[in-house]
N, C-alpha and C. Protein backbone atom coordinates (compact mmCIF):
# COMPACT_ATOMS: atom_id res chain seq x y z
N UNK A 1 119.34 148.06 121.37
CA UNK A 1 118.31 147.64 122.32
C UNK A 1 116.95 147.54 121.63
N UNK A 2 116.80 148.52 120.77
CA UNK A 2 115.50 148.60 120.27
C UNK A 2 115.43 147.07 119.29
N UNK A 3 116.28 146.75 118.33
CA UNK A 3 116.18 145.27 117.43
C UNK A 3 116.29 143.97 118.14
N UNK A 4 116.88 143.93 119.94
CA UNK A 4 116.71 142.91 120.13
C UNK A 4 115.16 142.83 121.64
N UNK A 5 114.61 144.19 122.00
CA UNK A 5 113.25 144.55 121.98
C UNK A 5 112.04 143.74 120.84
N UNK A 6 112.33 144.23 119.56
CA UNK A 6 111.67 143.64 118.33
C UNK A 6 111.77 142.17 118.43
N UNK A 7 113.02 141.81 118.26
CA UNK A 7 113.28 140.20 117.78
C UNK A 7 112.61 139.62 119.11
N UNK A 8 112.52 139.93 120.30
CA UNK A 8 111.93 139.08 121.46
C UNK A 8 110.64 139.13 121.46
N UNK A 9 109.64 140.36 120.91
CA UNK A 9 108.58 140.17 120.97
C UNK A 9 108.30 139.74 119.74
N UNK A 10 108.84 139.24 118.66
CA UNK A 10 108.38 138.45 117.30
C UNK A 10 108.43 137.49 117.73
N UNK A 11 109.70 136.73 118.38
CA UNK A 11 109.82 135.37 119.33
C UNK A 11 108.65 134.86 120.09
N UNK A 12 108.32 136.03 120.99
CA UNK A 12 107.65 135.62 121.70
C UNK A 12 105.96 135.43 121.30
N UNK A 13 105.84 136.19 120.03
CA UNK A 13 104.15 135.69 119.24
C UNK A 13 104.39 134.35 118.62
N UNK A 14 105.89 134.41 118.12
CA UNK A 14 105.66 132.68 117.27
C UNK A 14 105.58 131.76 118.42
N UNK A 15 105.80 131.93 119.80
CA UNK A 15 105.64 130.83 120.46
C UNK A 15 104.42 130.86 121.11
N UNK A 16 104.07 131.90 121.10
CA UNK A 16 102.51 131.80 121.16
C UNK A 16 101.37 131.10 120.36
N UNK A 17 101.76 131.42 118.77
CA UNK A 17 101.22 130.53 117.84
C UNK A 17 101.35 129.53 118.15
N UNK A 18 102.60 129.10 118.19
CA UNK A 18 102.59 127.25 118.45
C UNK A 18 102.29 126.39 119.41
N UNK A 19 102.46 127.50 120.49
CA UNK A 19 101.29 126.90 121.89
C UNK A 19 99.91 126.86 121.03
N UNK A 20 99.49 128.09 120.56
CA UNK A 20 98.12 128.16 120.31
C UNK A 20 97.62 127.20 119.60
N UNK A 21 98.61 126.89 118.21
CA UNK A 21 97.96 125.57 117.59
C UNK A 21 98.09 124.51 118.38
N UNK A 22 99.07 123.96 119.21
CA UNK A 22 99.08 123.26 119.56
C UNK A 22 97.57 122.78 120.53
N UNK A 23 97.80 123.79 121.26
CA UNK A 23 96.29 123.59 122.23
C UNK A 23 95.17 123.03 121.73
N UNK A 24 94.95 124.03 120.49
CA UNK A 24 93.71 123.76 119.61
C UNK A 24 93.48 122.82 119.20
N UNK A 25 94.59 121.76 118.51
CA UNK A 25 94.45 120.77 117.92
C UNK A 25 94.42 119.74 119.25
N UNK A 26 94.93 120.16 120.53
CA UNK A 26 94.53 119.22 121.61
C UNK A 26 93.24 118.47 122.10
N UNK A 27 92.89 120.12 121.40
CA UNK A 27 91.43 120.66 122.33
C UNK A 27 90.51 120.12 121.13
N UNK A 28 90.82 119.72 120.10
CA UNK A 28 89.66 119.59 119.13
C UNK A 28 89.97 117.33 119.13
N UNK A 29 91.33 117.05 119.19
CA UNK A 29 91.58 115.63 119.41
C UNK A 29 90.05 115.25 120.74
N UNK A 30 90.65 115.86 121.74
CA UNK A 30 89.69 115.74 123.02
C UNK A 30 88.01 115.97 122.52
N UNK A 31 87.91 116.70 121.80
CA UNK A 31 86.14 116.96 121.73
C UNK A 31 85.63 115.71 120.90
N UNK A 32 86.48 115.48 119.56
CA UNK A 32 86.00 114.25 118.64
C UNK A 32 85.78 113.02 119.66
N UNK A 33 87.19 112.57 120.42
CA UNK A 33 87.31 111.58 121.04
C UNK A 33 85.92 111.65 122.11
N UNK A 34 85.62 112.91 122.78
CA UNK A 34 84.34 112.47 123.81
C UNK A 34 83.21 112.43 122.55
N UNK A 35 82.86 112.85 121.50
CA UNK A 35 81.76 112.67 120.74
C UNK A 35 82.05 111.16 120.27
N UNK A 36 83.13 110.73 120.21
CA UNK A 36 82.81 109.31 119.38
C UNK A 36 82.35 108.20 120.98
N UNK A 37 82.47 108.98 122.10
CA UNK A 37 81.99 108.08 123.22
C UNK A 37 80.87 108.28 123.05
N UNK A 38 80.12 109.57 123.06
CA UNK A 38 79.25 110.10 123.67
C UNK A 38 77.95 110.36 122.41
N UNK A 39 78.47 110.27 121.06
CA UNK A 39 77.54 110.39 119.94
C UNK A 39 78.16 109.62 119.27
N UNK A 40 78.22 108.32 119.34
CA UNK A 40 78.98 107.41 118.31
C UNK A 40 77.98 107.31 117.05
N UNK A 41 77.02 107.83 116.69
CA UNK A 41 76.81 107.86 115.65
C UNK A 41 76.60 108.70 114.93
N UNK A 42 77.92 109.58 114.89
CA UNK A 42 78.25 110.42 114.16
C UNK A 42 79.46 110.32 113.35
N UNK A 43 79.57 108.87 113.85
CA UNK A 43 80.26 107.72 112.95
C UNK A 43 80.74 106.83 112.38
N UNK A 44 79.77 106.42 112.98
CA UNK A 44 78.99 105.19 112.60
C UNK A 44 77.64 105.11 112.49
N UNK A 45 76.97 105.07 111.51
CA UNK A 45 75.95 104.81 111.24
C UNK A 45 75.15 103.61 111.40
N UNK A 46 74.37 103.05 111.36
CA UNK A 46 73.61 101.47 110.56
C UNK A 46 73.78 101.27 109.58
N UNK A 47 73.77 102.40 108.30
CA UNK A 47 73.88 102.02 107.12
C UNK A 47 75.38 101.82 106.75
N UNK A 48 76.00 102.40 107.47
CA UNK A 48 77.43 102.48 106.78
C UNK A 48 78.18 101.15 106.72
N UNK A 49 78.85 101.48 105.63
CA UNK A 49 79.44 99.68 105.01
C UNK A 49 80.89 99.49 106.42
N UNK A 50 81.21 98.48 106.87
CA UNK A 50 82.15 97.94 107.65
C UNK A 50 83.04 97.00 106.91
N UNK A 51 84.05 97.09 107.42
CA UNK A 51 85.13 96.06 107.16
C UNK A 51 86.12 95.63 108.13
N UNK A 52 86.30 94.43 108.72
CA UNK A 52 87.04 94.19 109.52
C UNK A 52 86.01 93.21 110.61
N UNK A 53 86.80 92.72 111.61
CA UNK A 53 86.17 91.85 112.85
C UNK A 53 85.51 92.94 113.48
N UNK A 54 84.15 92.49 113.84
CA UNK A 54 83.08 92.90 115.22
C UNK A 54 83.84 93.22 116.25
N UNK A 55 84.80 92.33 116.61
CA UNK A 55 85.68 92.52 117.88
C UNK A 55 86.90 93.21 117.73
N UNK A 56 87.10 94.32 117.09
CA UNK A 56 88.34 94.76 116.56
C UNK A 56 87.87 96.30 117.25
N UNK A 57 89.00 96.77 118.35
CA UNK A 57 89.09 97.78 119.15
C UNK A 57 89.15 99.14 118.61
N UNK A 58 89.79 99.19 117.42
CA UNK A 58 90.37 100.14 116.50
C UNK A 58 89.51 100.26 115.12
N UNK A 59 88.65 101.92 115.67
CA UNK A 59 87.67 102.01 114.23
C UNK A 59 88.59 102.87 113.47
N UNK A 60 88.66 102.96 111.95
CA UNK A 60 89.07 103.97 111.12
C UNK A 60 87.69 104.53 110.24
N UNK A 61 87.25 105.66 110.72
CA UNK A 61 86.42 106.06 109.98
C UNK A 61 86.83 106.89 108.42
N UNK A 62 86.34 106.73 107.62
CA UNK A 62 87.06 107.40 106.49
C UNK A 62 85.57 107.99 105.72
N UNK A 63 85.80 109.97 105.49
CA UNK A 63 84.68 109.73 104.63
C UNK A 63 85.66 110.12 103.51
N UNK A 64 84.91 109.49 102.05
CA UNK A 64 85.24 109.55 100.77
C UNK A 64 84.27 109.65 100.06
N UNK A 65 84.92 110.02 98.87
CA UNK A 65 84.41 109.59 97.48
C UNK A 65 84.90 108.91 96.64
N UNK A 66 84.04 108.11 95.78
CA UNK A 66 84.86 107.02 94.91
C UNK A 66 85.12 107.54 94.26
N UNK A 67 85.06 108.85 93.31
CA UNK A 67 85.86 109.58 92.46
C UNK A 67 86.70 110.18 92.90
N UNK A 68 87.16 110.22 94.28
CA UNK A 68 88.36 110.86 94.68
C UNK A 68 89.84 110.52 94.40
N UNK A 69 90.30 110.78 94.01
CA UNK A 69 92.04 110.76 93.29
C UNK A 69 92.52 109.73 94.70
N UNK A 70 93.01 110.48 95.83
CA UNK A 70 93.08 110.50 96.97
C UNK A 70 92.63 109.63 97.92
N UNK A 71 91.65 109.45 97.81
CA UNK A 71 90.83 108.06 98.06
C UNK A 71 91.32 107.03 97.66
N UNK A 72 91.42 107.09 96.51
CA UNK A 72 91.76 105.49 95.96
C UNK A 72 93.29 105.23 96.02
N UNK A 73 94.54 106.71 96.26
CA UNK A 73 95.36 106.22 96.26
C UNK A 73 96.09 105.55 97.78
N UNK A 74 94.94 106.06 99.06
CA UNK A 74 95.11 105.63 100.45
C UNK A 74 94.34 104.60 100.42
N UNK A 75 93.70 103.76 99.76
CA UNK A 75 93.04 102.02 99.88
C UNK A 75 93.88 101.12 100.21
N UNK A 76 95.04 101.07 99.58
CA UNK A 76 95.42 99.63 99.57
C UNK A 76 96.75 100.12 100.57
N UNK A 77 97.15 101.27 100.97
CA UNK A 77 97.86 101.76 102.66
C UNK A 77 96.83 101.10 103.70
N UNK A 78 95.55 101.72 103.59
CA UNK A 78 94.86 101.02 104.99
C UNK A 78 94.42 99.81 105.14
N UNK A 79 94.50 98.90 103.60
CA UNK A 79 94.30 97.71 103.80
C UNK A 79 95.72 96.58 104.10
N UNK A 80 96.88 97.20 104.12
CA UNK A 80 98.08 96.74 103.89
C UNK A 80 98.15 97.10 105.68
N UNK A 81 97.66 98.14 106.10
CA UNK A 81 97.70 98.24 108.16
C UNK A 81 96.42 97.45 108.45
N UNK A 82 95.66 97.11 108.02
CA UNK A 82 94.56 95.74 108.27
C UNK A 82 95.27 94.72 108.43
N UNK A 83 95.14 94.38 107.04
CA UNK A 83 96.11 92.83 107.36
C UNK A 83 97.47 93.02 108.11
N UNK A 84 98.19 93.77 108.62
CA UNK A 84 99.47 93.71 109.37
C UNK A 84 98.72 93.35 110.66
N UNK A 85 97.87 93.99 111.08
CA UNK A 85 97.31 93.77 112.58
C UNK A 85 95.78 93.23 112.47
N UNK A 86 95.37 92.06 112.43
CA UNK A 86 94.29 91.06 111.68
C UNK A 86 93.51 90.83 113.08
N UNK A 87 92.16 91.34 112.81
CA UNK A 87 91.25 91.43 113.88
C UNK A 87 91.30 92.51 114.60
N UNK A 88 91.72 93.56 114.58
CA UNK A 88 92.19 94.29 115.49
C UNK A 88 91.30 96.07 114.99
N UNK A 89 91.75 96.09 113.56
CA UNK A 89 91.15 97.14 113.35
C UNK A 89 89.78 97.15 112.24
N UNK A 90 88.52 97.87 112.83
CA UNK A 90 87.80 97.67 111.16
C UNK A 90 87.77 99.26 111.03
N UNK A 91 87.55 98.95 109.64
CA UNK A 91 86.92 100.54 108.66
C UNK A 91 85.36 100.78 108.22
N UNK A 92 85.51 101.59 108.58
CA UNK A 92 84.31 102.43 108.29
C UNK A 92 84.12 103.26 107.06
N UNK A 93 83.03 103.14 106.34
CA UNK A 93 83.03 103.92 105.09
C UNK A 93 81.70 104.89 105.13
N UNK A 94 82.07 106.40 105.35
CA UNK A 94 80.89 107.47 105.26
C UNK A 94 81.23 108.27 103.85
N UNK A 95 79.95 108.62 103.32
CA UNK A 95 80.19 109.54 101.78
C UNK A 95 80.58 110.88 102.43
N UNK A 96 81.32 111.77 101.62
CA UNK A 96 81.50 113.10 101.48
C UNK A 96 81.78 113.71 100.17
N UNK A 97 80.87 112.91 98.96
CA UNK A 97 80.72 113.74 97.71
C UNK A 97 80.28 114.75 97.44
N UNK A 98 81.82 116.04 97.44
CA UNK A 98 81.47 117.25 97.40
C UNK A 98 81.69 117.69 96.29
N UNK A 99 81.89 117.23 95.42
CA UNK A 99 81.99 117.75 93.72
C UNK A 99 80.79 117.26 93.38
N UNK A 100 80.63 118.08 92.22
CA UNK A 100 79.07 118.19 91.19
C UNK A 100 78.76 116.78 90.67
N UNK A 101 78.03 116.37 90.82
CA UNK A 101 77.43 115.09 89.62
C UNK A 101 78.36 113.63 90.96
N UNK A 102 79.23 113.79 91.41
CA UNK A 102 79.93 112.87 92.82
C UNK A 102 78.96 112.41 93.31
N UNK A 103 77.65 112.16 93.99
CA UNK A 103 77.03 111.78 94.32
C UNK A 103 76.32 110.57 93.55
N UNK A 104 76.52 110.54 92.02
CA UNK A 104 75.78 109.54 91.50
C UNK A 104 76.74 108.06 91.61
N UNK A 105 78.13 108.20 91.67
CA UNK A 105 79.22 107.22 91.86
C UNK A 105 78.62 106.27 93.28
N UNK A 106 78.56 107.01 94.57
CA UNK A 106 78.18 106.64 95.94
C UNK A 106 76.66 106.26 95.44
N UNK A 107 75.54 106.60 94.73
CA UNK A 107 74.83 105.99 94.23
C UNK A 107 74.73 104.64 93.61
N UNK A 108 75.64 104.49 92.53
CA UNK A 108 76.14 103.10 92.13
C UNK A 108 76.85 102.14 92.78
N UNK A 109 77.84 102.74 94.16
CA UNK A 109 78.34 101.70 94.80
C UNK A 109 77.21 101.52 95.98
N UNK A 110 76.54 102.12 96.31
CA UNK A 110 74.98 101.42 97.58
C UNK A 110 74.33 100.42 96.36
N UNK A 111 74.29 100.86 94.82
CA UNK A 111 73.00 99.73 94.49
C UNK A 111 73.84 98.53 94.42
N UNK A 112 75.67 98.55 94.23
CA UNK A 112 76.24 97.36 93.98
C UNK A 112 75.92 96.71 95.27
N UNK A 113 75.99 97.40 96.66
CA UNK A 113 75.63 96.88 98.08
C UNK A 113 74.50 95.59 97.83
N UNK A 114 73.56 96.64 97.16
CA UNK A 114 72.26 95.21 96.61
C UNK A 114 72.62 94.41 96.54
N UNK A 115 73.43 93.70 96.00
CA UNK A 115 73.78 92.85 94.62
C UNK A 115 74.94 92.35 95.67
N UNK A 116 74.85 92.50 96.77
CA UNK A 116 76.04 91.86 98.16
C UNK A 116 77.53 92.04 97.52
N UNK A 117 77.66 93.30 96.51
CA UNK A 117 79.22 93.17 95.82
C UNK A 117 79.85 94.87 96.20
N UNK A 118 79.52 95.39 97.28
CA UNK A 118 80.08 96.47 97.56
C UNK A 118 81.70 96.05 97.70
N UNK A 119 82.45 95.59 98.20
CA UNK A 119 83.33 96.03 98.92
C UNK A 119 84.17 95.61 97.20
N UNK A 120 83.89 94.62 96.44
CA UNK A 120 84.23 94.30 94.85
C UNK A 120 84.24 95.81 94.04
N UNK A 121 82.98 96.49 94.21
CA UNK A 121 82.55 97.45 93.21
C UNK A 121 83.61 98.34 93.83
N UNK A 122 84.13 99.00 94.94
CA UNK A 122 84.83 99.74 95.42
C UNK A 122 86.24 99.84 94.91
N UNK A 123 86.55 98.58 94.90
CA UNK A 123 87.43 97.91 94.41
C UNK A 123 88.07 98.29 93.16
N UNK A 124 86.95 97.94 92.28
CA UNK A 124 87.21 98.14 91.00
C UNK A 124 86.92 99.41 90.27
N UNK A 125 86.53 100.33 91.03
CA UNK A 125 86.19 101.69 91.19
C UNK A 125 87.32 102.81 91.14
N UNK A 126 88.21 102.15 92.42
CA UNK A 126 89.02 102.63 92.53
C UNK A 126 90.53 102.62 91.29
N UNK A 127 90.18 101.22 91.14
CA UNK A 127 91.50 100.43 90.25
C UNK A 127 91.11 101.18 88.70
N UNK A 128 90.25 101.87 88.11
CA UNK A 128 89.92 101.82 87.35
C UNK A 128 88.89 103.41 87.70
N UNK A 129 89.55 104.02 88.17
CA UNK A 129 89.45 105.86 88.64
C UNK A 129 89.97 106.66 87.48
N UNK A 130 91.41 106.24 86.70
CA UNK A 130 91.84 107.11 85.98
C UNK A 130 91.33 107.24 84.71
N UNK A 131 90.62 105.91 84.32
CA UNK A 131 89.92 106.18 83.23
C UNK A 131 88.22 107.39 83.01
N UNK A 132 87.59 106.79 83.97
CA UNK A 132 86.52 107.51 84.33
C UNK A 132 86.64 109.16 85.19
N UNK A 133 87.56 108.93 85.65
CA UNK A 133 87.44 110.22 86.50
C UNK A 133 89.00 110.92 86.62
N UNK A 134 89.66 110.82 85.95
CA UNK A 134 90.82 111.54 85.76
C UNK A 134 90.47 113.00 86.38
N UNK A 135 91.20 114.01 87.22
CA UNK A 135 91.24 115.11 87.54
C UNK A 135 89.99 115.76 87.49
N UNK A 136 88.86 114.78 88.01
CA UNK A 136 87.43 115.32 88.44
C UNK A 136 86.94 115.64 86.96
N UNK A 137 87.25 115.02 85.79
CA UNK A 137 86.73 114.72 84.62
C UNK A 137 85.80 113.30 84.64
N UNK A 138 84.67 114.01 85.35
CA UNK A 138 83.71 112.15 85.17
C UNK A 138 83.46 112.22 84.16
N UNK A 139 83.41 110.42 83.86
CA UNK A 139 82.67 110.29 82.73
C UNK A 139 82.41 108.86 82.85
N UNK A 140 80.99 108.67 83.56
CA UNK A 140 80.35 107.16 84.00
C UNK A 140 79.85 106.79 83.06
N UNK A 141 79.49 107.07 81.82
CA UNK A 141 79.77 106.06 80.86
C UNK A 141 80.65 104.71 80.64
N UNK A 142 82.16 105.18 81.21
CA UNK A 142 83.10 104.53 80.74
C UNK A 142 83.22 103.92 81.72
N UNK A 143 82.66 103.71 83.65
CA UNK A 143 82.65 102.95 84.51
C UNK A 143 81.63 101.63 84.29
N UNK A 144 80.46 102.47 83.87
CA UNK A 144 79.85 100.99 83.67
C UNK A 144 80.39 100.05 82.94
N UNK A 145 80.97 100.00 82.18
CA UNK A 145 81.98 98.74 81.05
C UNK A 145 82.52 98.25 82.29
N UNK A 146 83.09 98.46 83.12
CA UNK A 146 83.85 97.35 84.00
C UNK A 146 83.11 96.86 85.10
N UNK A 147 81.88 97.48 85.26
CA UNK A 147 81.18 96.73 86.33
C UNK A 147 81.05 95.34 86.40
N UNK A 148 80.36 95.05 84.92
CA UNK A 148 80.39 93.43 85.15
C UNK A 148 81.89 92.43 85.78
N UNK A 149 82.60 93.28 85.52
CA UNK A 149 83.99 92.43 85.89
C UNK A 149 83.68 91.55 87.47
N UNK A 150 82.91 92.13 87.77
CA UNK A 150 83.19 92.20 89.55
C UNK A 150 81.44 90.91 89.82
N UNK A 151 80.90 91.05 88.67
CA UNK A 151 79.70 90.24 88.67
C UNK A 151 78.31 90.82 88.82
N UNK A 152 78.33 92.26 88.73
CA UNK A 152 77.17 93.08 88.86
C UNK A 152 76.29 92.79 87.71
N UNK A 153 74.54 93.18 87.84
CA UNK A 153 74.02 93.30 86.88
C UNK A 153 73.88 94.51 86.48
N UNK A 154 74.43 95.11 85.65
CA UNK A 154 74.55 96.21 85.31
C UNK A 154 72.99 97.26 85.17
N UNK A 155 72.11 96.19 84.83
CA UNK A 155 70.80 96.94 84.40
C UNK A 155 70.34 97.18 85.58
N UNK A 156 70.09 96.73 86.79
CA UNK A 156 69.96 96.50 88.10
C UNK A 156 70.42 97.73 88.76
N UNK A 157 71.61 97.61 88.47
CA UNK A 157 72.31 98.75 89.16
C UNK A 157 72.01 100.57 88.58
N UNK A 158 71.05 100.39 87.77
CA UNK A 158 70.73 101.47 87.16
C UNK A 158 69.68 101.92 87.57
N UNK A 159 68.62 101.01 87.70
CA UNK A 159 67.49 100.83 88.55
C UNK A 159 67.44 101.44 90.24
N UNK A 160 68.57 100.31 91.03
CA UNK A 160 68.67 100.61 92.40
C UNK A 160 68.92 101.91 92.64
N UNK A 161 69.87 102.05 91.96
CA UNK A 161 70.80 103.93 91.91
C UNK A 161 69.76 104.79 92.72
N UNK A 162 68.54 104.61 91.91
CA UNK A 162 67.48 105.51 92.58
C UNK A 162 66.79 105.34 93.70
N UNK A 163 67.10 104.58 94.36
CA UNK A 163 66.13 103.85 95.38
C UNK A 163 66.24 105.23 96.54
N UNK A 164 64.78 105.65 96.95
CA UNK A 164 65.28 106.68 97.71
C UNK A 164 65.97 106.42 99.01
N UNK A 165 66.13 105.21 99.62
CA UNK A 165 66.65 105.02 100.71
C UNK A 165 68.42 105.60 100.36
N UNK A 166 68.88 105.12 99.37
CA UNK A 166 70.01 105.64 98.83
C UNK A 166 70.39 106.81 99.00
N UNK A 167 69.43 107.72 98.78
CA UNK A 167 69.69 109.10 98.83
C UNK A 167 70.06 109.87 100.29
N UNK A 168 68.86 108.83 100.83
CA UNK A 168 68.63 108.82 102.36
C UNK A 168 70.29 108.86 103.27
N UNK A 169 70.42 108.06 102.39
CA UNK A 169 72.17 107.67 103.45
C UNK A 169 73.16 108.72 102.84
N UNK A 170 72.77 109.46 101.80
CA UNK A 170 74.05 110.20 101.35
C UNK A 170 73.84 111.57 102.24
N UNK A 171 72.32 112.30 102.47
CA UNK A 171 71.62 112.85 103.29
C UNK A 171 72.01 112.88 104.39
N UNK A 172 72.18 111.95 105.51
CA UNK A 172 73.19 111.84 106.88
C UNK A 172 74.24 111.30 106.59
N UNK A 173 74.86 111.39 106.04
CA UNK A 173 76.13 111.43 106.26
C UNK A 173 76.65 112.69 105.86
N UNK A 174 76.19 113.08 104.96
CA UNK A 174 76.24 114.88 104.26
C UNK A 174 75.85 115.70 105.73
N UNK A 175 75.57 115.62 106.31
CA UNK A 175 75.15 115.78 107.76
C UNK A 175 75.85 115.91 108.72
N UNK A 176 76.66 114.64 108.82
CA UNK A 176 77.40 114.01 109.72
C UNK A 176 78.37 115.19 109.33
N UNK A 177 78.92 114.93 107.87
CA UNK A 177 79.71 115.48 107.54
C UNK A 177 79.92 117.16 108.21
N UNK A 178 79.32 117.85 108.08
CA UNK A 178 79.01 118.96 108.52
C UNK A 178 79.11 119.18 109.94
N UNK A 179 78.10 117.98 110.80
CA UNK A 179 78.92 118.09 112.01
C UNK A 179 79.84 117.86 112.50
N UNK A 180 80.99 117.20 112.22
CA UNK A 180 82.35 116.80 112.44
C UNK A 180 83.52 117.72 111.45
N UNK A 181 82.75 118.64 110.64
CA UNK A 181 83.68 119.48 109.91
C UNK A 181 85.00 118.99 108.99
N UNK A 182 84.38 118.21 108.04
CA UNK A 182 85.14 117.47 107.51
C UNK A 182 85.04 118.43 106.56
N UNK A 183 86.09 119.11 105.67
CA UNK A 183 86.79 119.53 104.74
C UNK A 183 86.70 118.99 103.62
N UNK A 184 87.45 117.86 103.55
CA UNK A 184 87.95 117.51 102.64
C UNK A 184 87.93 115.85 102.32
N UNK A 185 88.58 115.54 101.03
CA UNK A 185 88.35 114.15 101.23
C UNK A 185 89.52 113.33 100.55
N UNK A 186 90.10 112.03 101.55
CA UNK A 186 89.69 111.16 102.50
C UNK A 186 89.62 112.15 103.73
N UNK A 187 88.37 111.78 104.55
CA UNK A 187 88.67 112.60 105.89
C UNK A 187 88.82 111.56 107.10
N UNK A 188 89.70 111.17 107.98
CA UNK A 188 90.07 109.81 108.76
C UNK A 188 89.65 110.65 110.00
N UNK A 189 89.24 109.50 110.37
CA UNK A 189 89.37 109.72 112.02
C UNK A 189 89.38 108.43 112.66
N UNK A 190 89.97 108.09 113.53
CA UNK A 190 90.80 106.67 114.09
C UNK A 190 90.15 106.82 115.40
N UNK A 191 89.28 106.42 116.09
CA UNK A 191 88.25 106.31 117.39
C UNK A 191 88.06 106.96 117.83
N UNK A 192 87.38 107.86 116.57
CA UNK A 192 86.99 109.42 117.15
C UNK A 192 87.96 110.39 117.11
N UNK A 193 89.32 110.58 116.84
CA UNK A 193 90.51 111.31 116.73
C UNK A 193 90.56 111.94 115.47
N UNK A 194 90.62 112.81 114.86
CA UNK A 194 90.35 113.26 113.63
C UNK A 194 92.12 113.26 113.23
N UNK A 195 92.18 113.20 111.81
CA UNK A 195 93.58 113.10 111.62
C UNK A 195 94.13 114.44 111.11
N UNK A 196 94.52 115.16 112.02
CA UNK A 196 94.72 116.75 111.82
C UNK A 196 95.98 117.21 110.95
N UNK A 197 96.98 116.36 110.42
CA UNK A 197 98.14 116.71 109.30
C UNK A 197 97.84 115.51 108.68
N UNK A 198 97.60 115.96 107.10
CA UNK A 198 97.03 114.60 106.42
C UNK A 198 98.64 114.02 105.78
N UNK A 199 98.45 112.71 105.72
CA UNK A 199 99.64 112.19 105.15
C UNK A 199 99.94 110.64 105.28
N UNK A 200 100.39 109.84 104.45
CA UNK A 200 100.56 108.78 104.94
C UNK A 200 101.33 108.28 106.59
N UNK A 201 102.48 109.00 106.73
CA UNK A 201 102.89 108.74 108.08
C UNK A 201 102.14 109.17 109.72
N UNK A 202 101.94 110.37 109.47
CA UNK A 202 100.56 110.94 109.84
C UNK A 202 99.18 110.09 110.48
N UNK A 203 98.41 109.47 109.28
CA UNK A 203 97.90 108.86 109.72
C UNK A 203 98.21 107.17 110.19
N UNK A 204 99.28 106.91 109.90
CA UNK A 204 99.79 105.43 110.01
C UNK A 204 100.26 105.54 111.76
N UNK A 205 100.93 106.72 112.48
CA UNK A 205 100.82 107.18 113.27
C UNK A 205 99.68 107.14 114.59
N UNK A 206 98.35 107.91 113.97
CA UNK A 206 97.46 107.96 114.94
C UNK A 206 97.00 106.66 115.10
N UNK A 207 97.07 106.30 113.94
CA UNK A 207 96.67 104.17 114.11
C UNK A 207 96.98 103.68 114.76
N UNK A 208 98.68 103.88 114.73
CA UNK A 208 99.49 102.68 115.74
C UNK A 208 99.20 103.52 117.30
N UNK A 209 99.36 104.30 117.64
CA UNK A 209 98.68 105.13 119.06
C UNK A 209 97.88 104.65 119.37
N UNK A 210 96.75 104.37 118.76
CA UNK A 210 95.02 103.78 119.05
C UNK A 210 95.65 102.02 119.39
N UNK A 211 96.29 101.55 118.54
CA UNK A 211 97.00 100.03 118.84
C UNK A 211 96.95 100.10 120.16
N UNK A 212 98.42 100.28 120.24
CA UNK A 212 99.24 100.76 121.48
C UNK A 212 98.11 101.25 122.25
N UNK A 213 97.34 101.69 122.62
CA UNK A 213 96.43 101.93 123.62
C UNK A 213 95.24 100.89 123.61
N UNK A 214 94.94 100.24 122.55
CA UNK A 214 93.90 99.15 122.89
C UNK A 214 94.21 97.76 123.20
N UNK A 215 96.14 97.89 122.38
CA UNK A 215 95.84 96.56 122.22
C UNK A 215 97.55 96.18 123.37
N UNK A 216 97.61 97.23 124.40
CA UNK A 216 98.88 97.23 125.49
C UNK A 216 99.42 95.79 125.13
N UNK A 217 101.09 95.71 124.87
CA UNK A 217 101.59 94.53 125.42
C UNK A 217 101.94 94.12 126.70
């Protein structure tokens, strides 16, 4: 009597846990979702770069860093669920450069913004991560050599880097960041829904949900 006493009340805490997480993560889906009604610019900014149609129901907010491993290897997943569903969803790009010296990368891709070649410089940023930034080994020396690829002026972009408005935007969103409790990075959130088990299916998941709810057949 006494071991199956024990085993029911061990039972009965793990199902407590899993109510409990469960709730929590209910309860935290529900708070993002009324802040992205109710403080939508906490993510979305003015400054922040867009991609996709004006009229597209389905935001993916993503904050990153261009030196992120991780980052660059979920690009061409969310651009491969873009083009599957065309007009429908755009992305959002907020910084969360939380490693040392990370901030000067998001520096160089706002001055490529100048130069109307952001979404290029990102691009080639990413494609070309393992050389420069292998396992959070920067070394932007070896990024600038491929800038020109993309049509930048390289000297320009050395210049802008500093522009304090630049700094300005890494500043709120470093902000933002903090208020939405982003961790880590890529950090997604799909119309205000934060993506609470990270993973490709995971988030391919909360996407098609947000579909399916905006875009009913």
């Amino acid at each position: 009597m006494k071991y199956v006493l024990v085993g029911s009340a061990c039972l009965i805490l793990i199902l407590a846990f899993v109510f409990g997480s469960s709730y929590y993560k209910g309860q935290q889906a529900e708070k993002f979702g009324f802040m992205a009604q109710k403080n939508a610019e906490l993510f979305v900014r003015q400054h922040s770069a867009t991609l996709g149609s004006p009229d597209a129901k389905v935001y993916i907010v993503e904050f990153m860093d261009p030196a992120c491993e991780t980052c660059a290897a979920f690009a061409p997943f969310i651009k491969n669920i873009m083009a599957n569903n065309p007009g429908k969803i755009k992305l959002v790009i907020r910084y969360a450069p939380f490693h040392d010296g990370a901030d000067n990368f998001v520096k160089i891709l706002e001055a490529a913004r100048m130069q109307g070649k952001y979404w290029e410089t990102l691009d080639i940023m990413f494609k070309t991560q393992g050389v420069w930034a292998s396992h959070h080994n920067y070394q932007p020396e070896k990024l600038w050599g491929f800038l020109p690829q993309v049509g930048l002026d390289v000297e320009r972009i050395r210049k802008d880097m500093h522009d304090p408005s630049i700094a300005r935007i890494i500043e709120q969103d470093m902000a933002d960041v903090k208020a939405l409790n982003v961790q880590k990075t890529p950090g997604y959130f799909v119309n205000g829904r934060p993506l609470q088990v990270f993973g490709y299916r995971q988030l391919q998941q909360l996407i098609q949900s947000e579909l399916d709810a905006q875009y009913p057949k």
